[in-house]
Protein backbone atom coordinates (compact mmCIF):
# COMPACT_ATOMS: atom_id res chain seq x y z
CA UNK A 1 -16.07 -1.35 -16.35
CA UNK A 2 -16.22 -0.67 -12.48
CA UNK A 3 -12.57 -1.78 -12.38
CA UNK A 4 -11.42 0.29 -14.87
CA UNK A 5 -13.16 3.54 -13.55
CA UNK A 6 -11.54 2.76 -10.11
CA UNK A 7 -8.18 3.31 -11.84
CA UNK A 8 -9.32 6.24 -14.77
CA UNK A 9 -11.15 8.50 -11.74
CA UNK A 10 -7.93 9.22 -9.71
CA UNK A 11 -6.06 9.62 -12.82
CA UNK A 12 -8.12 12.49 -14.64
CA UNK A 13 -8.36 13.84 -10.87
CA UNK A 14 -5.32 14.60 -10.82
CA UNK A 15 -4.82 15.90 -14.48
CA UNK A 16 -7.98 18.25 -14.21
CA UNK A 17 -6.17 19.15 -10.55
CA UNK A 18 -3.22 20.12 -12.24
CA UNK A 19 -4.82 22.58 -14.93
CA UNK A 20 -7.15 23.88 -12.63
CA UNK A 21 -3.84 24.81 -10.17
CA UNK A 22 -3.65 28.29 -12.44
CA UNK A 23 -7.04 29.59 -11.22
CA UNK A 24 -6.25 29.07 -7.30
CA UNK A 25 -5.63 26.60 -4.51
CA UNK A 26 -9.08 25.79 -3.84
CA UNK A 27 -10.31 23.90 -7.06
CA UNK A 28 -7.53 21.33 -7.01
CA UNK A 29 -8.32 20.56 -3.39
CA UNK A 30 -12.15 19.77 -4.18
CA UNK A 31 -11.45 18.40 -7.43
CA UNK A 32 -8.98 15.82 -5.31
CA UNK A 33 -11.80 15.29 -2.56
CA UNK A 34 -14.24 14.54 -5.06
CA UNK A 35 -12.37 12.09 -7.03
CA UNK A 36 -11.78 10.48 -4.29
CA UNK A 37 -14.91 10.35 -2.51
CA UNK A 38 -16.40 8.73 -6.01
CA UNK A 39 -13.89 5.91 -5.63
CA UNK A 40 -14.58 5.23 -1.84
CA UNK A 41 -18.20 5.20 -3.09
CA UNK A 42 -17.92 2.84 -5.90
CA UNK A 43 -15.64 0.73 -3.38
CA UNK A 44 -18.49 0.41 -0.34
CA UNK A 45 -21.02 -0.27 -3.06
CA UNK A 46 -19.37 -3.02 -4.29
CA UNK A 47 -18.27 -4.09 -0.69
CA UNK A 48 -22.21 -3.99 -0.01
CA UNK A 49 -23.28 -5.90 -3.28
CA UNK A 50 -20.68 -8.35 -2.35
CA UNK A 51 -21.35 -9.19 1.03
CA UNK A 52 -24.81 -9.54 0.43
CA UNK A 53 -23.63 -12.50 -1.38
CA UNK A 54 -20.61 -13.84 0.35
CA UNK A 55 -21.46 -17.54 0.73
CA UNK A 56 -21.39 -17.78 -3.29
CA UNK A 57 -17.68 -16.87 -3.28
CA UNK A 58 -16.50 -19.54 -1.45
CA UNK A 59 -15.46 -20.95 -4.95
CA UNK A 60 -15.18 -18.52 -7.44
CA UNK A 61 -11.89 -16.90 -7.16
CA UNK A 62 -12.89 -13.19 -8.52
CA UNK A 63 -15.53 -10.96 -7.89
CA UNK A 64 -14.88 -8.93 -10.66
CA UNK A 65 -12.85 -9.28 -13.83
CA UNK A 66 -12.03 -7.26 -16.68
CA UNK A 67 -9.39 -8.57 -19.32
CA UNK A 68 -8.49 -6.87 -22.73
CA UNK A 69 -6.15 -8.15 -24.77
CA UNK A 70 -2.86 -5.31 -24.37
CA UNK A 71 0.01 -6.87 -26.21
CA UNK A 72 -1.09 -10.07 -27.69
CA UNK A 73 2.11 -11.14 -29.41
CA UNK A 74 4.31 -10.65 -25.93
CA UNK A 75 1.13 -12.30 -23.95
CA UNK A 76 0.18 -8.93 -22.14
CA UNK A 77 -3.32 -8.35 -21.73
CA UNK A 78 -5.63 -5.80 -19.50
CA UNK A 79 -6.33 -7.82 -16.96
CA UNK A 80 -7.65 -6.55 -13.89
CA UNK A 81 -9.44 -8.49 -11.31
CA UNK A 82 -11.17 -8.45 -7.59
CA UNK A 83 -11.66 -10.46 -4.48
CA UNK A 84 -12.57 -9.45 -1.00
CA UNK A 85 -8.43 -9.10 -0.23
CA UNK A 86 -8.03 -6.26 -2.70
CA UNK A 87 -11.59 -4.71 -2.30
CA UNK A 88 -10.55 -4.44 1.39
CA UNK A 89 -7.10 -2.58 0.15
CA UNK A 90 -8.49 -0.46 -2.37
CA UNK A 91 -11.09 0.80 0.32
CA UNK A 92 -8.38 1.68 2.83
CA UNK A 93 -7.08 3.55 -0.03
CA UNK A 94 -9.41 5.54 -0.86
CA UNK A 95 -10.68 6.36 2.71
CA UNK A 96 -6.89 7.51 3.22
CA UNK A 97 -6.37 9.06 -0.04
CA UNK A 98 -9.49 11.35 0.90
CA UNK A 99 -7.70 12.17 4.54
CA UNK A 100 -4.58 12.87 2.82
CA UNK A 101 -5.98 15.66 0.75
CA UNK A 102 -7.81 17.38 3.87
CA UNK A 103 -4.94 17.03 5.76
CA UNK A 104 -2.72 18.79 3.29
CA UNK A 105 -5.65 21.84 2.77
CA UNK A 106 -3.95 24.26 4.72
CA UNK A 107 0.15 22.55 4.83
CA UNK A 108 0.60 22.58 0.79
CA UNK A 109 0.32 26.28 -0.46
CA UNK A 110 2.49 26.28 -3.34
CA UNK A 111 2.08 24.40 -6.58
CA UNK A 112 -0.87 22.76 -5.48
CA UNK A 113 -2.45 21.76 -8.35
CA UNK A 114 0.81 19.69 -8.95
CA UNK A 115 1.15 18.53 -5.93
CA UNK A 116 -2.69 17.15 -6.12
CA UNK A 117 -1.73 15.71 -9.43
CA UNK A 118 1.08 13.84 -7.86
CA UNK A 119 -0.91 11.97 -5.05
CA UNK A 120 -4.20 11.03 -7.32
CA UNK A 121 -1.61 9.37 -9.44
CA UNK A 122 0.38 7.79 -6.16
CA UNK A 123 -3.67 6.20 -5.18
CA UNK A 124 -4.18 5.09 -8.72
CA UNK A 125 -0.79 3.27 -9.17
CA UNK A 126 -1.86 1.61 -5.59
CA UNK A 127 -5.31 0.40 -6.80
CA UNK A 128 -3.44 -0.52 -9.93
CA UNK A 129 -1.02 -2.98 -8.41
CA UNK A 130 -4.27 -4.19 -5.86
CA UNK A 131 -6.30 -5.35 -8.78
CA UNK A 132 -3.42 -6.49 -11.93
CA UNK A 133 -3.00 -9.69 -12.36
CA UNK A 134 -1.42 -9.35 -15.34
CA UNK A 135 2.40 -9.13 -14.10
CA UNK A 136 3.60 -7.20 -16.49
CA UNK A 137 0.48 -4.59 -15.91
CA UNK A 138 1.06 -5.41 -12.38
CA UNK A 139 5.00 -3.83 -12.32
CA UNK A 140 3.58 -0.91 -14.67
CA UNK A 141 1.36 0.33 -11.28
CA UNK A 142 4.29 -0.95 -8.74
CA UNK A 143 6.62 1.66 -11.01
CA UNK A 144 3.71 3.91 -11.64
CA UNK A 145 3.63 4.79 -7.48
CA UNK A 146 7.27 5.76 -7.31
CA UNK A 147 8.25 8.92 -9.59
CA UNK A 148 4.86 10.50 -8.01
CA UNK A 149 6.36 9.96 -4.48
CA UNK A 150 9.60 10.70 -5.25
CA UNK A 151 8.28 14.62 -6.54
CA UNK A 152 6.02 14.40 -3.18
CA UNK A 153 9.01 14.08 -1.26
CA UNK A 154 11.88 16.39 -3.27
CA UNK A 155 9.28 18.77 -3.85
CA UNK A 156 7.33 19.94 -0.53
CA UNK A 157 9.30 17.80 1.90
CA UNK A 158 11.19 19.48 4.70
CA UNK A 159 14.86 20.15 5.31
CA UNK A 160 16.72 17.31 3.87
CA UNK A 161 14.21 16.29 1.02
CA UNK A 162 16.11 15.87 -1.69
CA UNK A 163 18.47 13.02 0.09
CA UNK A 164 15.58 11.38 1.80
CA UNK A 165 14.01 11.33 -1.94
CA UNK A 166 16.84 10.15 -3.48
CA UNK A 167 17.43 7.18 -1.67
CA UNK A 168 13.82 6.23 -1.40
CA UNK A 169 14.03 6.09 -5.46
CA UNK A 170 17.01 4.07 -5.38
CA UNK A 171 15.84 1.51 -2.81
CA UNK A 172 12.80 0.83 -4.34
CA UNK A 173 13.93 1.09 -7.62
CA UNK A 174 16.77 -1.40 -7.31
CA UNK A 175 14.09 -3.72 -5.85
CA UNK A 176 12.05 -2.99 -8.42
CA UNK A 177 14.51 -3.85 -11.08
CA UNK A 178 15.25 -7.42 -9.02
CA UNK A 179 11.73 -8.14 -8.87
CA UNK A 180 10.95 -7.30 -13.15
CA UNK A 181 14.02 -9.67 -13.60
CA UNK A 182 12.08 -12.77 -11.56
CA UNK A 183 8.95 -12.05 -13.56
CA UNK A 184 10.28 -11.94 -17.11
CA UNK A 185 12.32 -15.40 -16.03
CA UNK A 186 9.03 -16.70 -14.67
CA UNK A 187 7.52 -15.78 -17.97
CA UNK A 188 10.01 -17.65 -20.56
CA UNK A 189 10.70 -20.71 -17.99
CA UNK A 190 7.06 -21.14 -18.29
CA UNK A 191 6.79 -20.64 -22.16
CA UNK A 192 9.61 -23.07 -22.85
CA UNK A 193 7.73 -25.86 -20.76
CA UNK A 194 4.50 -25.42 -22.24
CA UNK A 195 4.60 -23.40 -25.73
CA UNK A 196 2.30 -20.36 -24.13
CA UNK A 197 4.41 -17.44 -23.12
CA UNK A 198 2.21 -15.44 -20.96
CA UNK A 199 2.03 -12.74 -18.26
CA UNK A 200 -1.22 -13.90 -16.83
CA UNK A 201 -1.15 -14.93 -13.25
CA UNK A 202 -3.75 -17.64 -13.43
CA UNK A 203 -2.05 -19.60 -16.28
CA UNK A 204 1.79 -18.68 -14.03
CA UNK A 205 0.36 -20.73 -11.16
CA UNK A 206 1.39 -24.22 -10.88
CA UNK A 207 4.14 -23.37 -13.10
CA UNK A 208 6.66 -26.07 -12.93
CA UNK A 209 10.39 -24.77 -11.94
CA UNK A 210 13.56 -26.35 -10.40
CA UNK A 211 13.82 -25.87 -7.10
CA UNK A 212 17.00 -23.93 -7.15
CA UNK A 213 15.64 -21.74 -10.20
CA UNK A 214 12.13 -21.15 -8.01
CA UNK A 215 14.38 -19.86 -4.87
CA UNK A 216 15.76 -17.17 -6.77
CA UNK A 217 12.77 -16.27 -8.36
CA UNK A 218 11.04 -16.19 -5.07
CA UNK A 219 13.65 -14.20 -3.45
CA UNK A 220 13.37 -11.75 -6.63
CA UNK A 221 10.17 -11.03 -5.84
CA UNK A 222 10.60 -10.69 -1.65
CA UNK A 223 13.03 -8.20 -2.11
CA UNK A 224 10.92 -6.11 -3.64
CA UNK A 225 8.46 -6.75 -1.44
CA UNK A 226 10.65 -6.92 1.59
CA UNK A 227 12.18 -2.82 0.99
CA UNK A 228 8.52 -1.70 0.71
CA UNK A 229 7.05 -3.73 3.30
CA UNK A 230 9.67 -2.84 4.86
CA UNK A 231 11.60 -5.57 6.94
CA UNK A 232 14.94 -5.69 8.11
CA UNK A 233 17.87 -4.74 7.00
CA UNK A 234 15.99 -3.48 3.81
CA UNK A 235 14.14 -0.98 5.89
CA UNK A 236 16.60 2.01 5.90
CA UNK A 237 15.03 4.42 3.10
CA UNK A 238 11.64 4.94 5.32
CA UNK A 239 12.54 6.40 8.07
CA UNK A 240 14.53 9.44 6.02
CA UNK A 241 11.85 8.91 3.71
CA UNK A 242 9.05 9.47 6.30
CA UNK A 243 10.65 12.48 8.37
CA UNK A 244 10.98 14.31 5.58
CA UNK A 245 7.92 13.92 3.60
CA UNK A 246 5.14 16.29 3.60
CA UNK A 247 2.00 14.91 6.12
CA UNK A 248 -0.03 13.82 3.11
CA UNK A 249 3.32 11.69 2.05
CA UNK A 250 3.88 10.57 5.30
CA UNK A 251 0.33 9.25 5.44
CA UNK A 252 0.29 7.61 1.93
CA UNK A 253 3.52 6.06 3.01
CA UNK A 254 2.37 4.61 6.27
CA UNK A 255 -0.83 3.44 4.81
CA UNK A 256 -0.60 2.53 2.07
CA UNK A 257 2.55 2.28 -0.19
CA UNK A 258 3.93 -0.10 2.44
CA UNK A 259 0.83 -2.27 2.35
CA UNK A 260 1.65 -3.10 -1.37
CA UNK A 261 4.68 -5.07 -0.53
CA UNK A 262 2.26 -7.10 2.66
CA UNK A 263 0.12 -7.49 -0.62
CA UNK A 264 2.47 -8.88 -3.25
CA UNK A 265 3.76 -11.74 0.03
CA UNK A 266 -0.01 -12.55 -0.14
CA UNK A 267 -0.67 -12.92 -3.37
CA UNK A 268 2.15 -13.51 -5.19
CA UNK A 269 5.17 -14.85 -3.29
CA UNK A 270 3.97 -17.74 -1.90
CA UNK A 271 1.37 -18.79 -4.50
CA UNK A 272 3.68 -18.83 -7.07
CA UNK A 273 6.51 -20.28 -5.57
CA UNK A 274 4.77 -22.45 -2.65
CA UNK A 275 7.94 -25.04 -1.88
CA UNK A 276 10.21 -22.29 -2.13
CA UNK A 277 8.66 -19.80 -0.12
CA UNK A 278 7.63 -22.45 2.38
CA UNK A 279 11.46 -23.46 2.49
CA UNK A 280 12.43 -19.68 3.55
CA UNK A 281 9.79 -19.46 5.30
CA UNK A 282 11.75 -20.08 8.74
CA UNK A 283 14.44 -17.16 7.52
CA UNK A 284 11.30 -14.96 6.76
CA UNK A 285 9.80 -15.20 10.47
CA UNK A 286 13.00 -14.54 11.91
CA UNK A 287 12.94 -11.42 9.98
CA UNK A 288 9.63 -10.63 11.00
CA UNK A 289 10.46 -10.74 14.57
CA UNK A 290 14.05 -8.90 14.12
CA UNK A 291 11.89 -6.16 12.57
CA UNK A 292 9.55 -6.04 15.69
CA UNK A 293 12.06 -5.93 18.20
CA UNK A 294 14.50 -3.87 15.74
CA UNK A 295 12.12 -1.53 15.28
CA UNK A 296 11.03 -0.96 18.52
CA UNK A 297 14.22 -0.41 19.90
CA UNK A 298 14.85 2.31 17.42
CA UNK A 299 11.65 4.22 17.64
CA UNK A 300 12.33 4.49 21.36
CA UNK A 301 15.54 6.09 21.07
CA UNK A 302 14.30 8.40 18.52
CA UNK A 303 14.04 12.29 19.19
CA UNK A 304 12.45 13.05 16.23
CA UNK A 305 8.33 12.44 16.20
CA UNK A 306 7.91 11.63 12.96
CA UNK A 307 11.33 9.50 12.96
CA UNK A 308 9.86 7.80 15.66
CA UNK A 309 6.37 7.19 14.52
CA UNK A 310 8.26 5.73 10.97
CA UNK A 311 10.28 3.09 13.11
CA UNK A 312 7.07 1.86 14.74
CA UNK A 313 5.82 1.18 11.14
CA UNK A 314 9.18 -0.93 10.93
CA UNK A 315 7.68 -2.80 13.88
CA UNK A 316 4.43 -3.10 13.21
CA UNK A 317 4.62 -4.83 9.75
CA UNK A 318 7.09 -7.19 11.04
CA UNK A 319 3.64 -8.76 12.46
CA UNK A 320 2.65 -8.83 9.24
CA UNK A 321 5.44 -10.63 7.72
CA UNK A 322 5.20 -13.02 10.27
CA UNK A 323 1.58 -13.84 9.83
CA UNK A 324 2.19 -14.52 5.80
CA UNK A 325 4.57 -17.03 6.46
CA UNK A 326 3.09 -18.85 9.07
CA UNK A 327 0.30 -19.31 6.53
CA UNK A 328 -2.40 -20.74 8.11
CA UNK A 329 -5.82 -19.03 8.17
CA UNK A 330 -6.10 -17.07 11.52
CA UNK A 331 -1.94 -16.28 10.97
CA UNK A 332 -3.27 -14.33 7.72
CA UNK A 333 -6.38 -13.14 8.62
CA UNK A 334 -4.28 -11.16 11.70
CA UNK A 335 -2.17 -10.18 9.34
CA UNK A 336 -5.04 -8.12 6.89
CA UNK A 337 -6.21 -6.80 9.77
CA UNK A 338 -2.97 -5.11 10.50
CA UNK A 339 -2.63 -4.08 7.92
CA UNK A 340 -5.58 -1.85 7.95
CA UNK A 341 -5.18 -1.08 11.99
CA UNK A 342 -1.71 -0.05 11.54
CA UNK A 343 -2.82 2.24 8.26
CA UNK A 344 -5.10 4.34 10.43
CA UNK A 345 -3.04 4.59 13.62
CA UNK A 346 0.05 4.85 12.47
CA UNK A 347 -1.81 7.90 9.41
CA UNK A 348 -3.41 9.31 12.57
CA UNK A 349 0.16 10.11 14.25
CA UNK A 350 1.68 11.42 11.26
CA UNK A 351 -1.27 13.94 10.95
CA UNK A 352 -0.53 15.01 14.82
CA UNK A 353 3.04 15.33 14.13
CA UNK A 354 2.91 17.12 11.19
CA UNK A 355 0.14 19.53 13.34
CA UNK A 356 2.55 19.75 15.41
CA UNK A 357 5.65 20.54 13.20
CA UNK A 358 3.55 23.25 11.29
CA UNK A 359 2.19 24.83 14.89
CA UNK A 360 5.47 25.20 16.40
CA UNK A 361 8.19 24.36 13.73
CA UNK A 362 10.03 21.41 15.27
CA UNK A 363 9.88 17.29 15.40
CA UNK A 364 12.40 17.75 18.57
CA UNK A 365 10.82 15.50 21.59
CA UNK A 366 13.40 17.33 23.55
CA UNK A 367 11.99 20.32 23.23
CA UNK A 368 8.48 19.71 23.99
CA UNK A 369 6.44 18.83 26.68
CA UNK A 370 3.86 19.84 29.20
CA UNK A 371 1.61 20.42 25.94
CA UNK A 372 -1.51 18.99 27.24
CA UNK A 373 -3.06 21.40 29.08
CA UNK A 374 -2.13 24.21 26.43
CA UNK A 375 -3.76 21.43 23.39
CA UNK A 376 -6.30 19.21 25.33
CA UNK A 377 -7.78 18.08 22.25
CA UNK A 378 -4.96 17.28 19.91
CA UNK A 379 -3.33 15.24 23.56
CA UNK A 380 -6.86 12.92 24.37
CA UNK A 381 -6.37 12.13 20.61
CA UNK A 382 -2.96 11.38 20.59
CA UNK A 383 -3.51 9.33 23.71
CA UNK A 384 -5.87 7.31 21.61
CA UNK A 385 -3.90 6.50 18.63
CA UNK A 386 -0.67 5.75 21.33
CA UNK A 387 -3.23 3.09 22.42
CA UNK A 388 -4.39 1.59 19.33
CA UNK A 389 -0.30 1.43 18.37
CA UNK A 390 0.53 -0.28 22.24
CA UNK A 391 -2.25 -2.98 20.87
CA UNK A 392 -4.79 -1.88 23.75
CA UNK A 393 -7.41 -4.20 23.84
CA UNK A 394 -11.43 -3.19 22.16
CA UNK A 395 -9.16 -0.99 19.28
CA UNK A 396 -7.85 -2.83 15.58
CA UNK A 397 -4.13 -3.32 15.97
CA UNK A 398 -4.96 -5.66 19.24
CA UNK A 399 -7.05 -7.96 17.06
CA UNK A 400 -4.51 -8.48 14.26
CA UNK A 401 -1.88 -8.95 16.39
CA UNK A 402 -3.42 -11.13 18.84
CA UNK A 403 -4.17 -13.64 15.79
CA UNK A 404 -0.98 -13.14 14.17
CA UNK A 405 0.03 -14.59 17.22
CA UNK A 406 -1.79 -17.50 18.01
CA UNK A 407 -1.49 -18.33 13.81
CA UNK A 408 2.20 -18.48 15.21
CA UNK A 409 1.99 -20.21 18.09
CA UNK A 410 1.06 -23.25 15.86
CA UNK A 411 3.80 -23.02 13.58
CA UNK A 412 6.65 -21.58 15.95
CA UNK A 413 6.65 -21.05 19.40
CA UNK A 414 9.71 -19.43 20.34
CA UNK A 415 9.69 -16.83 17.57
CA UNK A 416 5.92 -16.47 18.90
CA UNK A 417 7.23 -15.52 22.34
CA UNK A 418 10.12 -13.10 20.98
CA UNK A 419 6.87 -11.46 18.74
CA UNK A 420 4.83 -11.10 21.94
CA UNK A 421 7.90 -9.05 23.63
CA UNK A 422 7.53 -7.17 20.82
CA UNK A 423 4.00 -5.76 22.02
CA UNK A 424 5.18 -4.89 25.21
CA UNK A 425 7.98 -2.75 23.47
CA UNK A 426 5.17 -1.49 21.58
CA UNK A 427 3.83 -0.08 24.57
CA UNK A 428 7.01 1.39 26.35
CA UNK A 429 7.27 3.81 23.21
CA UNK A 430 4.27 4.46 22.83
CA UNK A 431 3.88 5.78 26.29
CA UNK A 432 6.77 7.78 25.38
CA UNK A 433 5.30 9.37 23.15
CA UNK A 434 2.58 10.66 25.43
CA UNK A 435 5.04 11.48 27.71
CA UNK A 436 7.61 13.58 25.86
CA UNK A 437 5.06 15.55 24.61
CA UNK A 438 2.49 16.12 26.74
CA UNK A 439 3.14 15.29 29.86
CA UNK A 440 6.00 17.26 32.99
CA UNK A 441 7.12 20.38 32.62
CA UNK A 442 6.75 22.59 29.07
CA UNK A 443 10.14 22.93 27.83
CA UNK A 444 9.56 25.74 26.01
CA UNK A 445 6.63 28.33 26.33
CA UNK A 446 4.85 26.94 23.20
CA UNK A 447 1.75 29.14 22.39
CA UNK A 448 -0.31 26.71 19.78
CA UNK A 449 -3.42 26.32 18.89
CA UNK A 450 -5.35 23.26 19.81
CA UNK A 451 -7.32 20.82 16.61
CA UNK A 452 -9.78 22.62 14.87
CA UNK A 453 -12.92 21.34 13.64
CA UNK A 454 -11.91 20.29 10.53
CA UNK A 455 -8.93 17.94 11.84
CA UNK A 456 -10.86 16.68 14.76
CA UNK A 457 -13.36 15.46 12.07
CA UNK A 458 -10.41 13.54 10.15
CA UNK A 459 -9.17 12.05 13.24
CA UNK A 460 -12.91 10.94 14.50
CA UNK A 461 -13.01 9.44 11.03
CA UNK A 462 -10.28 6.83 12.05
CA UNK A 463 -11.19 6.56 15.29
CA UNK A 464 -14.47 5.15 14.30
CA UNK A 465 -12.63 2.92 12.32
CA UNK A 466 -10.21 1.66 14.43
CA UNK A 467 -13.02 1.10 17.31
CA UNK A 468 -15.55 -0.62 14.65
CA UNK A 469 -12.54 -2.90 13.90
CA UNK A 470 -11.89 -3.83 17.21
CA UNK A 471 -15.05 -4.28 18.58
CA UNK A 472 -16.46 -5.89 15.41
CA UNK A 473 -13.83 -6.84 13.24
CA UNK A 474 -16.09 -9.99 11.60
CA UNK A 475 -17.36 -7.69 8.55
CA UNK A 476 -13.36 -7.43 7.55
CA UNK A 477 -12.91 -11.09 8.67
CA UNK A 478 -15.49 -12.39 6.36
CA UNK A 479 -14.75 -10.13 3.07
CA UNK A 480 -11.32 -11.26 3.42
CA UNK A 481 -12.10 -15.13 3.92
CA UNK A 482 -13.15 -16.13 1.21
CA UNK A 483 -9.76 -14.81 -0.62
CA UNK A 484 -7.68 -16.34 1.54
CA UNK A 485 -9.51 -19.53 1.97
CA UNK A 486 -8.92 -19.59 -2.23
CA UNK A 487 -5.30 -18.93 -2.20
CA UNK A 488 -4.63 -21.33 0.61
CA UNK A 489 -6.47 -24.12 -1.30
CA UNK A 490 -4.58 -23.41 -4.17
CA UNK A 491 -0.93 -23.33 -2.85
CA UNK A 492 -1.84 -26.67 -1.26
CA UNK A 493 -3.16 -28.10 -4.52
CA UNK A 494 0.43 -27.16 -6.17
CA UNK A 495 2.18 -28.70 -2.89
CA UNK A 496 0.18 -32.12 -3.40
CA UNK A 497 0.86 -32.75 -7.23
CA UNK A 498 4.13 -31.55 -6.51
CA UNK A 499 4.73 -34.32 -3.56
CA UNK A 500 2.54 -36.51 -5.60
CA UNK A 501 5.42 -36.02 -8.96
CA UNK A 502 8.41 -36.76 -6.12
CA UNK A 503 6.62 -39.60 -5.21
CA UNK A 504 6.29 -41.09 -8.77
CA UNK A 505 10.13 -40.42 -10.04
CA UNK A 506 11.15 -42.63 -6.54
């Protein structure tokens, strides 16, 4: 049942958060922080009872399963499951969810139990689509996130919410839509060749499609992925999405909603349709690095903070896309531990720009500057997270990247090189950033107050983080191997007999 209460905790959190809204502000906000903090619990417990025991799940796919039977006659069933990759995600998730609600304590001071409600149900869609492997159950929680978000956003974002929300609902909506298409054709191509119609993504892999019919599948399901990931030229919703989000939003957007679609490459994509996704595989890493470049190009001639911060996402999880498709072992495990570096970093500046925006009203670079020695705290931290973004060596984004790289040097080298330039673009912005801000001449006599305790503890939290993973990143390393070790073996199982049924028809 541990599965199950990882998903039914955030969701009565946020229904007893949004009846308790009539007696004040301050019960939602615990009520959210102690949901939460029971899920993060439950998560390092498990994390701790698994690693204990690691060497055992070298063959055994799941950690933990729970499976009830949903909708029999259509072949839906409860199925939830667990292996070091999603125990890894859901952690991040919770860790984040519970920085998201003390971020928001003092931003969000009207219809807060609501707006409580609305993010507990945003986390529990996200552990949702990290542990379904039921694919119908698993587009239920990939839906589940969006109308949540979309209130975030239309509801307490800034001044042009309501078309930043729109068109994030009818990006990932549309994609959505492409992607429930794919699965309900994988789910009757596989019923008419074997007589078992079934959404259950054990008995889906291997299944045996045309190559043409696979393609489109395939690219069904990485367009989805693709706008939420996002990688270019699907990318366009997140940067209105991101500037005009609340910081909580911002935060859950960075971190986490966009690591759903690096997720569903992993796990999905290219396990169930290996010679497809291995034949765009070459268009894929091309638009992996046109993402990193892309993106850093654009956050540099940004104005905007949090515009800028959202383009570095852009460019960041083009890494990631590139380390999924070179698919080898070190190219993947780079790309998990992206993943979770760019989560944190990338959170931590949306928190400091949405400080900023609520000290002195703006997101204007231009009209900043100078700050440090009025905010000497809120700059050395800023410095910090502009490091871990640049890819400084000793912090987390340095080690994913650096093995997202050499995973790519095997497979690629020129698109390896073009990646690399994409670091040092990396740290031409974020030296911007640092610059604009708090650095020359104040702009503007800005009289703010520097980080108080309560957000320098949030922003020690991931800097703790962020130097554990980069000075000892094996602990993530090792929950995550045996996953990927599993779904490597697998895809090349499905390559062989499929090489091995060419073979025989010549």
């Amino acid at each position: 049942m541990t599965l199950l209460w990882l998903l039914i905790i955030p969701i009565i959190g946020g229904m007893l958060a949004w009846m308790s809204g009539k007696t004040g502000t301050q019960v939602p906000r615990w009520i959210s922080v102690i949901a939460l903090t029971v899920v993060f619990g439950l998560t390092l417990q498990i994390w701790y009872q698994y690693y204990s025991k690691i060497d055992l799940f070298t063959e055994q796919a799941w950690l933990i399963e729970f499976e009830r039977a949903w909708i029999p006659q259509l072949g839906i069933s409860f199925y939830l499951a667990l292996d070091g990759l999603s125990l890894l995600l859901i952690a991040l998730t919770a860790f984040l969810g519970i920085i998201s609600v003390v971020v928001s304590w003092k931003e969000i001071r009207h219809r807060v139990g609501f707006f409580h409600f609305n993010l507990l149900w945003i986390l529990a869609g996200i552990i949702g689509v990290f542990i379904a492997l039921d694919l119908f159950l698993f587009f239920f929680f990939w839906e589940m996130m969006l109308i949540p978000m979309y209130f975030l956003i239309i509801i307490w974002g800034h001044e042009d919410k309501r078309y930043a929300a729109i068109k994030f609902f009818i990006f990932t909506q549309a994609s959505g839509l492409m992607m429930l298409v794919a699965i309900l054709a994988l789910y009757f191509v596989h019923g008419n060749a074997t007589g078992v119609f079934t959404f259950n993504y054990n008995t889906l892999l291997g299944t045996e499609i045309s190559a043409s019919v696979a393609m489109w599948l395939m690219l069904g399901f990485f367009v989805a992925f693709g706008v939420k990931l996002p990688a270019v030229p699907v990318h366009t919703w997140l940067p209105d999405a991101h500037t005009q989000a609340p910081t909580a939003g911002s935060v859950v957007l960075a971190g986490l909603l966009l690591k759903t679609g690096a997720y569903g490459f992993i796990r999905f994509v290219i396990p169930l349709f290996p010679e497809a996704a291995m034949q765009f595989g070459f268009i894929a890493m091309i638009l992996g690095v046109v993402s990193i470049l892309y993106g850093a190009k654009l956050a540099f001639a940004q104005t905007d903070f949090k515009r800028l911060v959202a383009y570095t996402s852009v460019s960041h999880m083009g890494f990631v896309l590139l380390g999924v498709f070179a698919w080898n072992e070190l190219a993947l495990q780079g790309a998990i531990v992206v993943i979770i570096a760019h989560g944190l970093s990338t959170g931590a500046l949306f928190i400091l720009a949405g400080g900023i925006q609520e000290r002195i009203h703006t997101r204007d670079l231009d009209r900043m500057g100078g700050l440090w020695t009025t905010v000497p705290r809120m700059a050395s931290v800023a410095l910090f997270f502009a490091m871990a973004s640049l890819g400084l060596p000793g912090l987390g984004n340095f080690i994913g990247e650096f093995l997202v790289l050499i995973g790519m040097f095997r497979e690629n080298i020129p698109l390896t090189v073009f990646a690399a330039i994409g670091i040092v673009a990396a740290t031409v912005y974020s030296v911007w950033i640092i610059q604009r801000i708090f650095h020359g001449e104040p702009r503007e006599k800005w009289q703010m107050r520097d980080l108080n305790l309560r957000e320098m503890v949030v922003m020690a939290a991931m800097m703790i983080v962020l130097l554990w993973i980069g000075l000892y990143p094996r602990p993530i390393l090792n929950t995550a191997k045996p996953a990927l070790d599993i779904i490597l073996r697998e895809v090349e199982e499905v390559q062989m007999v499929d090489t091995w049924d060419s073979d025989l028809e010549f």
